[in-house]
N, C-alpha and C. Protein backbone atom coordinates (compact mmCIF):
# COMPACT_ATOMS: atom_id res chain seq x y z
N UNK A 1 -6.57 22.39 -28.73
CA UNK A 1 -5.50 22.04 -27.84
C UNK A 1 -6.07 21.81 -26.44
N UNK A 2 -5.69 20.72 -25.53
CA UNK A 2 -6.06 20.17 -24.72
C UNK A 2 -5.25 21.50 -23.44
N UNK A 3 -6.02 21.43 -22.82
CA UNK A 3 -5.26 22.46 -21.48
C UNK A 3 -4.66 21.59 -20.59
N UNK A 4 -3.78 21.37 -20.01
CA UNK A 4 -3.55 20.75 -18.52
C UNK A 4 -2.53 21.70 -17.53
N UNK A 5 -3.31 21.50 -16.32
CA UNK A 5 -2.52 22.65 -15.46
C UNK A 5 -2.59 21.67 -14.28
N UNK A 6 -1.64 22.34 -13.15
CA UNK A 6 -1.78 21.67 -12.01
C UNK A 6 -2.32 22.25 -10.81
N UNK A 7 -2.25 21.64 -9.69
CA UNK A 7 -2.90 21.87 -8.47
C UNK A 7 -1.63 21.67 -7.38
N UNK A 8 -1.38 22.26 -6.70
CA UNK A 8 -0.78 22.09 -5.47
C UNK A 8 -1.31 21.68 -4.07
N UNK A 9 -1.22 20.39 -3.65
CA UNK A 9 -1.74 20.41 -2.74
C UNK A 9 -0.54 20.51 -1.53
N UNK A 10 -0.72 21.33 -0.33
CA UNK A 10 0.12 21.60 0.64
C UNK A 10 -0.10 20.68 1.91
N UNK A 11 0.33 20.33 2.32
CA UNK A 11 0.05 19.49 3.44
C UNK A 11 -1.15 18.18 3.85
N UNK A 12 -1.17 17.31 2.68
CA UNK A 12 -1.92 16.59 2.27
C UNK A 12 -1.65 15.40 3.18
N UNK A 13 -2.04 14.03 2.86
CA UNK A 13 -2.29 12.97 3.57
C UNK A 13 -0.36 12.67 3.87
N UNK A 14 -0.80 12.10 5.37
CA UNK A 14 1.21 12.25 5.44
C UNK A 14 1.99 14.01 5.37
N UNK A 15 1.14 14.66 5.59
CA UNK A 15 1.82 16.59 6.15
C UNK A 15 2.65 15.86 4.87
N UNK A 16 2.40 15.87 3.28
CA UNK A 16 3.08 16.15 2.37
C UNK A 16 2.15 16.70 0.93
N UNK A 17 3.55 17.94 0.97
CA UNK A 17 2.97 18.63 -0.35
C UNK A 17 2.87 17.84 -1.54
N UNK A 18 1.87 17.78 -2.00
CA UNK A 18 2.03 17.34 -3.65
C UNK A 18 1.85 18.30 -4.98
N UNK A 19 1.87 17.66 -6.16
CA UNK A 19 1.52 18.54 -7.40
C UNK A 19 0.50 17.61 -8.29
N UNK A 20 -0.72 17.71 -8.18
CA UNK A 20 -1.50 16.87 -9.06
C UNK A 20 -1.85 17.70 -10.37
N UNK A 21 -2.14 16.63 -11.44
CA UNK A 21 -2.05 17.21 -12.72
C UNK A 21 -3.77 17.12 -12.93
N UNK A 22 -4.23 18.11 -13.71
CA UNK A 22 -5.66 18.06 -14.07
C UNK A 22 -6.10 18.41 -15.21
N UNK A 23 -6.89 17.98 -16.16
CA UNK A 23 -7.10 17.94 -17.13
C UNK A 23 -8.15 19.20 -17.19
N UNK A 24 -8.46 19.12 -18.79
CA UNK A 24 -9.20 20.66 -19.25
C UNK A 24 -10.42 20.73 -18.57
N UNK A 25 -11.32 19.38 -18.63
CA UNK A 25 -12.56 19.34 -17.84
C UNK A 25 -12.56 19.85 -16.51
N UNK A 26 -11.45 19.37 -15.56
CA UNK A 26 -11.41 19.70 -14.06
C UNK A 26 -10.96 20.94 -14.37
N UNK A 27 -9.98 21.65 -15.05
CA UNK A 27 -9.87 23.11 -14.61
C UNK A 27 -10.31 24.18 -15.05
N UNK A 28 -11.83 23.62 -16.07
CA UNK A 28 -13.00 24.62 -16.16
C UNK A 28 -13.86 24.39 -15.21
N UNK A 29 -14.34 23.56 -14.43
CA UNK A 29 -15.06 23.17 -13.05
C UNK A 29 -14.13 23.88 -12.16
N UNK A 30 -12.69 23.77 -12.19
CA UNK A 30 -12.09 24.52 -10.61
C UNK A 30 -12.40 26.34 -10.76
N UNK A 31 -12.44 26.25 -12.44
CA UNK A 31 -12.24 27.90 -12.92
C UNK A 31 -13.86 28.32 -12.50
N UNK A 32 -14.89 27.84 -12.90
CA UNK A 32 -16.46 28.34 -12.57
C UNK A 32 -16.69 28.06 -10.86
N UNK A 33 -15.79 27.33 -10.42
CA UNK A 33 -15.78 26.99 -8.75
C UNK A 33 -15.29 28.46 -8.23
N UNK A 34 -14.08 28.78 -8.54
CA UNK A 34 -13.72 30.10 -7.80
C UNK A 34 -14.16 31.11 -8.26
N UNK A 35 -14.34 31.64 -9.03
CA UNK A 35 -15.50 32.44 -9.73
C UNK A 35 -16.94 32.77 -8.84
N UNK A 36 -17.26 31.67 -8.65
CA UNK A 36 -18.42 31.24 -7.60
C UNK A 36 -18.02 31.78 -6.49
N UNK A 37 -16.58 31.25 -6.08
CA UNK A 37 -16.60 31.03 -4.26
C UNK A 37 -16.19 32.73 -4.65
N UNK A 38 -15.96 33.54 -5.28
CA UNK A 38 -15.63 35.25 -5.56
C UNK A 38 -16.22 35.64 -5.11
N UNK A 39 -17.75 35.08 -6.33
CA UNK A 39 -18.56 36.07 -5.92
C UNK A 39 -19.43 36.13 -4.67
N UNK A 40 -19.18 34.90 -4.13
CA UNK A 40 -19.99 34.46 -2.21
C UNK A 40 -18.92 35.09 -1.40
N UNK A 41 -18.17 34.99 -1.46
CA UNK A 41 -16.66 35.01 0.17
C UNK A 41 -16.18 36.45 -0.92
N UNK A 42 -15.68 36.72 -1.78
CA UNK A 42 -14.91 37.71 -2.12
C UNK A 42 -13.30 36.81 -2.22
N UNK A 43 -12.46 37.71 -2.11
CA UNK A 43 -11.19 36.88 -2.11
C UNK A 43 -10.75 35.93 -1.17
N UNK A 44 -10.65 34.88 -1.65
CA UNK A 44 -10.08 33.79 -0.51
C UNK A 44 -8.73 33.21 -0.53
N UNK A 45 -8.21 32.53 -0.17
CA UNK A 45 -6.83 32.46 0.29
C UNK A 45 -7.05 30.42 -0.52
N UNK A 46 -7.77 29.87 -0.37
CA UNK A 46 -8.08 28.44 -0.26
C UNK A 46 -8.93 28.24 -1.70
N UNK A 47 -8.85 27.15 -2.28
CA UNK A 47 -9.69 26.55 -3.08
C UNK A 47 -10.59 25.97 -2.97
N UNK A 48 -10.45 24.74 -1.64
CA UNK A 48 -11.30 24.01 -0.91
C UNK A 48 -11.80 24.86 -0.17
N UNK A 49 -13.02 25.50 0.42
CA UNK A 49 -13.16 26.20 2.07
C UNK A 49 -14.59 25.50 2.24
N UNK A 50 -14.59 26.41 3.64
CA UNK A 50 -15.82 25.78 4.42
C UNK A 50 -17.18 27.22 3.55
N UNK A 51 -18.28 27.86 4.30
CA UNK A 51 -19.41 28.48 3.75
C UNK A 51 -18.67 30.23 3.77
N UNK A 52 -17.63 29.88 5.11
CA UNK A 52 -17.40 31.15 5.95
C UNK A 52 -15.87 31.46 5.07
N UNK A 53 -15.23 30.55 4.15
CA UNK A 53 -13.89 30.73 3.16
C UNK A 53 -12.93 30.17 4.38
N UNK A 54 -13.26 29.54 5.11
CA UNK A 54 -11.81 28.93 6.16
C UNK A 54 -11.75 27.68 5.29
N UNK A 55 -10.23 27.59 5.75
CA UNK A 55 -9.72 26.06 5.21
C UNK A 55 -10.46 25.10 5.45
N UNK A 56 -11.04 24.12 4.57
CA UNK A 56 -11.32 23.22 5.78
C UNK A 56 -10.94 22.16 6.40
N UNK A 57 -11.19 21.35 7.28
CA UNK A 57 -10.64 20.47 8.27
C UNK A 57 -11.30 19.11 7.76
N UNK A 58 -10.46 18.19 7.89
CA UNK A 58 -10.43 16.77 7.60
C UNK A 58 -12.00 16.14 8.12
N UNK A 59 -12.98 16.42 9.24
CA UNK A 59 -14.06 16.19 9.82
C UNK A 59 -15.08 16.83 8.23
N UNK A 60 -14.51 17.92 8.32
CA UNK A 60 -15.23 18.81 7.15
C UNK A 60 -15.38 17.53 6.11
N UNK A 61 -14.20 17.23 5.46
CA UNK A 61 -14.24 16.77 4.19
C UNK A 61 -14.95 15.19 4.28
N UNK A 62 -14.95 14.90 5.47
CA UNK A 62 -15.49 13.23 5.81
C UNK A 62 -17.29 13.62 5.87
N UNK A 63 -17.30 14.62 6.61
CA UNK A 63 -18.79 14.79 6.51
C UNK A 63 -19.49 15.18 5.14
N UNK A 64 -19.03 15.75 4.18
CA UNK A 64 -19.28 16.10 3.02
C UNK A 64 -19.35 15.07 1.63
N UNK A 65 -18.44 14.03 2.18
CA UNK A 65 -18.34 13.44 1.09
C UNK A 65 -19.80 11.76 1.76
N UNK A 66 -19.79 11.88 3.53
CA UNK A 66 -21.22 10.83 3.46
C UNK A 66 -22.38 11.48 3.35
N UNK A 67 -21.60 13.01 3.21
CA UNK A 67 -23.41 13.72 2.68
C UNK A 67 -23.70 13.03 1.46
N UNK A 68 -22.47 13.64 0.66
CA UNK A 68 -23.19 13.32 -0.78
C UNK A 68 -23.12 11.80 -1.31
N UNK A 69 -22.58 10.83 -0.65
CA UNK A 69 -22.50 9.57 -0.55
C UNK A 69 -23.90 9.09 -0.42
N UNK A 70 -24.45 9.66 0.55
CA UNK A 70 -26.23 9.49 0.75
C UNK A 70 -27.04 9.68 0.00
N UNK A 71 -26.86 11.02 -0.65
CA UNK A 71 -27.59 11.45 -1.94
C UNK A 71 -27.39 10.70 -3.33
N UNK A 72 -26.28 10.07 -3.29
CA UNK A 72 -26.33 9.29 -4.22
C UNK A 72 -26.43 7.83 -4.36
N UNK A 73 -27.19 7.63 -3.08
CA UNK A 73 -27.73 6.65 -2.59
C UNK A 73 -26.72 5.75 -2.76
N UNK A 74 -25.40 5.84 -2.19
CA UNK A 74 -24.02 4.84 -2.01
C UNK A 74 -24.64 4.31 -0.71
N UNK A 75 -24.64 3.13 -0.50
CA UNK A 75 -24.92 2.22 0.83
C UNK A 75 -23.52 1.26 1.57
N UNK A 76 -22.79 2.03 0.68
CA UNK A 76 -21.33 1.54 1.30
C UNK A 76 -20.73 2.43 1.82
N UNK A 77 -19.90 2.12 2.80
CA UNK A 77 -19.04 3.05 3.48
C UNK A 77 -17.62 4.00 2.70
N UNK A 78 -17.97 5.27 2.78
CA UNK A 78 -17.47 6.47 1.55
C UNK A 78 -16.61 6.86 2.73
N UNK A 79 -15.24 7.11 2.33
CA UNK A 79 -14.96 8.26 3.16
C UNK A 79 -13.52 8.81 2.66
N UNK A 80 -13.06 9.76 2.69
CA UNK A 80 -11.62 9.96 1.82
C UNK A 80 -10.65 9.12 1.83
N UNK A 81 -10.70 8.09 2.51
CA UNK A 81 -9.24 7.15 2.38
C UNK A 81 -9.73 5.59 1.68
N UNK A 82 -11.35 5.64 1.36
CA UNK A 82 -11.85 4.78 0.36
C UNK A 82 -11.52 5.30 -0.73
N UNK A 83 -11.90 6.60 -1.02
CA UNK A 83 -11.89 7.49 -2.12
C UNK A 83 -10.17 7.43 -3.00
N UNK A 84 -9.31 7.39 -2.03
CA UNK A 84 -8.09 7.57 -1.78
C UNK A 84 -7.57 5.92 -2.60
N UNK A 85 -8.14 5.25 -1.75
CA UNK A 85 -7.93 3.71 -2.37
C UNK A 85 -8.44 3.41 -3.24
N UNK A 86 -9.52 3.99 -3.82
CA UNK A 86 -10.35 3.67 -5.22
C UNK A 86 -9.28 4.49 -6.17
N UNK A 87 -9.00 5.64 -6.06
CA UNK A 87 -7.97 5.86 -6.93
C UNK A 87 -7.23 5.56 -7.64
N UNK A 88 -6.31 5.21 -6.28
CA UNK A 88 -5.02 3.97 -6.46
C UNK A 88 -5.12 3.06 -7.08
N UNK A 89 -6.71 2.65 -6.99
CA UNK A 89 -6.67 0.95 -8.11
C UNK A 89 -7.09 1.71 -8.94
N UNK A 90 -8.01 2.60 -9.40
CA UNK A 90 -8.05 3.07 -11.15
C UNK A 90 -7.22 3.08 -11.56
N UNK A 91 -6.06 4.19 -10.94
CA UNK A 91 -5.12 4.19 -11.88
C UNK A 91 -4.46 3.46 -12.03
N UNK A 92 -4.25 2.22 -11.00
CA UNK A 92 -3.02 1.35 -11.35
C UNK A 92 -3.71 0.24 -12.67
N UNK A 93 -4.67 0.47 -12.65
CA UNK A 93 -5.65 -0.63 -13.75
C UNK A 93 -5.78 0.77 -14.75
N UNK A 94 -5.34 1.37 -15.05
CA UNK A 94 -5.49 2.12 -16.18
C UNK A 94 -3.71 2.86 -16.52
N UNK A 95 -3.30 2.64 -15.44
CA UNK A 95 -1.25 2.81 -16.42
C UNK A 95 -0.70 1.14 -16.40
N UNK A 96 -1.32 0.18 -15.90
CA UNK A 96 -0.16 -1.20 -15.37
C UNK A 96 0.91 -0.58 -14.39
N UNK A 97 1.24 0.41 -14.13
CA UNK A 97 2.43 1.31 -13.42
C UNK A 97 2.35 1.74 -11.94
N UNK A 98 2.85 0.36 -11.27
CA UNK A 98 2.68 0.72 -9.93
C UNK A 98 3.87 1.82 -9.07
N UNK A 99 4.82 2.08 -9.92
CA UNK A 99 5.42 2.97 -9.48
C UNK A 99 4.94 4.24 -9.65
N UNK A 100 4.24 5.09 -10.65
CA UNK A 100 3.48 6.06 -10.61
C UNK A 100 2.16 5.99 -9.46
N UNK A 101 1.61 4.92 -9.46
CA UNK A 101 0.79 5.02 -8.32
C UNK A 101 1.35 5.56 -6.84
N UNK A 102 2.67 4.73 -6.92
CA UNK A 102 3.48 4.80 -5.29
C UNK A 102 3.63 6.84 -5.15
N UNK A 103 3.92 6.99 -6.70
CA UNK A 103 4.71 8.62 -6.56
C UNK A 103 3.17 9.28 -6.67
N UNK A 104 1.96 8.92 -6.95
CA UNK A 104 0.75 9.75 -6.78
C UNK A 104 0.79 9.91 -5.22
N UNK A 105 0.44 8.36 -4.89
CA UNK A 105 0.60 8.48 -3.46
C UNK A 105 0.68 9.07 -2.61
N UNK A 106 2.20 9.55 -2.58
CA UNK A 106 3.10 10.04 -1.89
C UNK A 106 4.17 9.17 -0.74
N UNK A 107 3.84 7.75 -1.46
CA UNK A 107 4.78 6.39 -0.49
C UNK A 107 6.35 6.75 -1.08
N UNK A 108 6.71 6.53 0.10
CA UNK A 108 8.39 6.65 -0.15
C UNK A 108 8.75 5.18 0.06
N UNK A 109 7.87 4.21 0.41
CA UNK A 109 8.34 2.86 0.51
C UNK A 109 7.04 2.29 -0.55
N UNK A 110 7.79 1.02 -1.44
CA UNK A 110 6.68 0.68 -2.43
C UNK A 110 5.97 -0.78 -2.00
N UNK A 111 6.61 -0.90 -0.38
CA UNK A 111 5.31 -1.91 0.23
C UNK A 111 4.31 -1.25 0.55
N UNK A 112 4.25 -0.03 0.81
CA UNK A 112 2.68 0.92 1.48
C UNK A 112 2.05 0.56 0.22
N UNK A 113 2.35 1.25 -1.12
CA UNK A 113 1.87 0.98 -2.25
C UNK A 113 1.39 -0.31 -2.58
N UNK A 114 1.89 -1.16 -2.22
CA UNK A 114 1.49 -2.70 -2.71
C UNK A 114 0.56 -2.82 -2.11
N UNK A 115 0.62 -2.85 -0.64
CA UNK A 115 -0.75 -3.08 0.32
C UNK A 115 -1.85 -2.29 0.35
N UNK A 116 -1.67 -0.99 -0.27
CA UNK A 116 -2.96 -0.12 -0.65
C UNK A 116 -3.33 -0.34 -1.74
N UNK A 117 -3.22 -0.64 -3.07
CA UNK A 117 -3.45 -1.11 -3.85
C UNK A 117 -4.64 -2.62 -3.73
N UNK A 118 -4.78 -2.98 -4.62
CA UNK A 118 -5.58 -4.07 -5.09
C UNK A 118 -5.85 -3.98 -6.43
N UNK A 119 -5.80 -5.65 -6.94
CA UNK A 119 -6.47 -6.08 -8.02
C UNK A 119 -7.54 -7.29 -8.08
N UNK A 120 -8.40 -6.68 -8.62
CA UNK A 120 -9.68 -7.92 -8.21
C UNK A 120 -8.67 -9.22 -8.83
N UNK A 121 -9.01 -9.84 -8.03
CA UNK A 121 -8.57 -11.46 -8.76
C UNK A 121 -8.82 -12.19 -9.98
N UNK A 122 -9.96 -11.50 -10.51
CA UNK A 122 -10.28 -11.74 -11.58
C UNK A 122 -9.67 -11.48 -13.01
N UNK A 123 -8.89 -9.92 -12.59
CA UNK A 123 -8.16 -9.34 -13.31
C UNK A 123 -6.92 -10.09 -13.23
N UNK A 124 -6.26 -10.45 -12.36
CA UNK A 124 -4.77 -11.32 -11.85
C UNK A 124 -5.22 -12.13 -12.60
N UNK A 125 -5.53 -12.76 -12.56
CA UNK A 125 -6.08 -14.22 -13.48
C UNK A 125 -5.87 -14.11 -14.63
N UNK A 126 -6.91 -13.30 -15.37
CA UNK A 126 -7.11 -12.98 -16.73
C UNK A 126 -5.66 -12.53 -17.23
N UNK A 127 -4.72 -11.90 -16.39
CA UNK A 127 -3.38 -11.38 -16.78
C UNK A 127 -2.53 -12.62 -16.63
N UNK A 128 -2.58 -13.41 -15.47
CA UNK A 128 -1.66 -14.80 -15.90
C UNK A 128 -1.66 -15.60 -16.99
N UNK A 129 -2.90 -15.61 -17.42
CA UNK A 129 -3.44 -16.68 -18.31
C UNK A 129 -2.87 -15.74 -19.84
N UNK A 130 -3.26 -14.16 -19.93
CA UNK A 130 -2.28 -14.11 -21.18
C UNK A 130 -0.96 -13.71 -21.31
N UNK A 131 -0.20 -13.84 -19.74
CA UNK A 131 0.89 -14.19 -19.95
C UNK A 131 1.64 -15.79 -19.91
């Protein structure tokens, strides 16, 4: 049996709470993550933290992700609201369902959604032609 549990995120992009869903893989990685952050910090309050168990701050998470952007020798510009937009087009190229994208989101209007989104043209194409 497949596990799926969720995540709460509180005050996310737009000061809005969400509920993301995560599969068995991510919540044996989140489960050996806090386990970890236990046995370094002791009890913490956060899932995400900094070395010291504080929340961390948006600078935090931009610097962390062109750390490891570097290390993985990405030569394009990484930063959570790429990350954010790469999303958005996986999943909308993996449901066809741009209204679930809008409600991942967190758009209450489904032009934000349209304009964050993208589909390579190539894909538009290939979808006109077999419709």
């Amino acid at each position: 049996m497949k596990l799926i549990g969720q995540l709460k995120v509180v005050e996310g992009k737009g000061c809005k709470d969400r509920i993301l869903w995560l599969g068995e893989e991510t919540i044996e990685i989140l489960t050996h993550w806090r386990e970890r952050q236990a046995e370094q910090l002791g009890k913490v309050t956060y899932v995400f933290t900094n070395r010291q168990g504080n929340q961390l701050k948006p600078r935090d998470v931009r610097e962390m992700i062109g750390n490891y952007a570097g290390k993985a020798d990405i030569n394009k510009k990484v930063s959570p609201h790429v990350m954010r937009h790469s999303f958005a087009t996986d999943l909308l190229r993996e449901t066809k369902n741009i209204r679930l994208v809008q409600k991942a989101l967190g758009h209450s209007d489904l032009s934000s959604t349209m304009i964050y989104t993208h589909i390579v043209d190539d894909e538009y194409e290939q979808a006109l032609k077999r419709f």
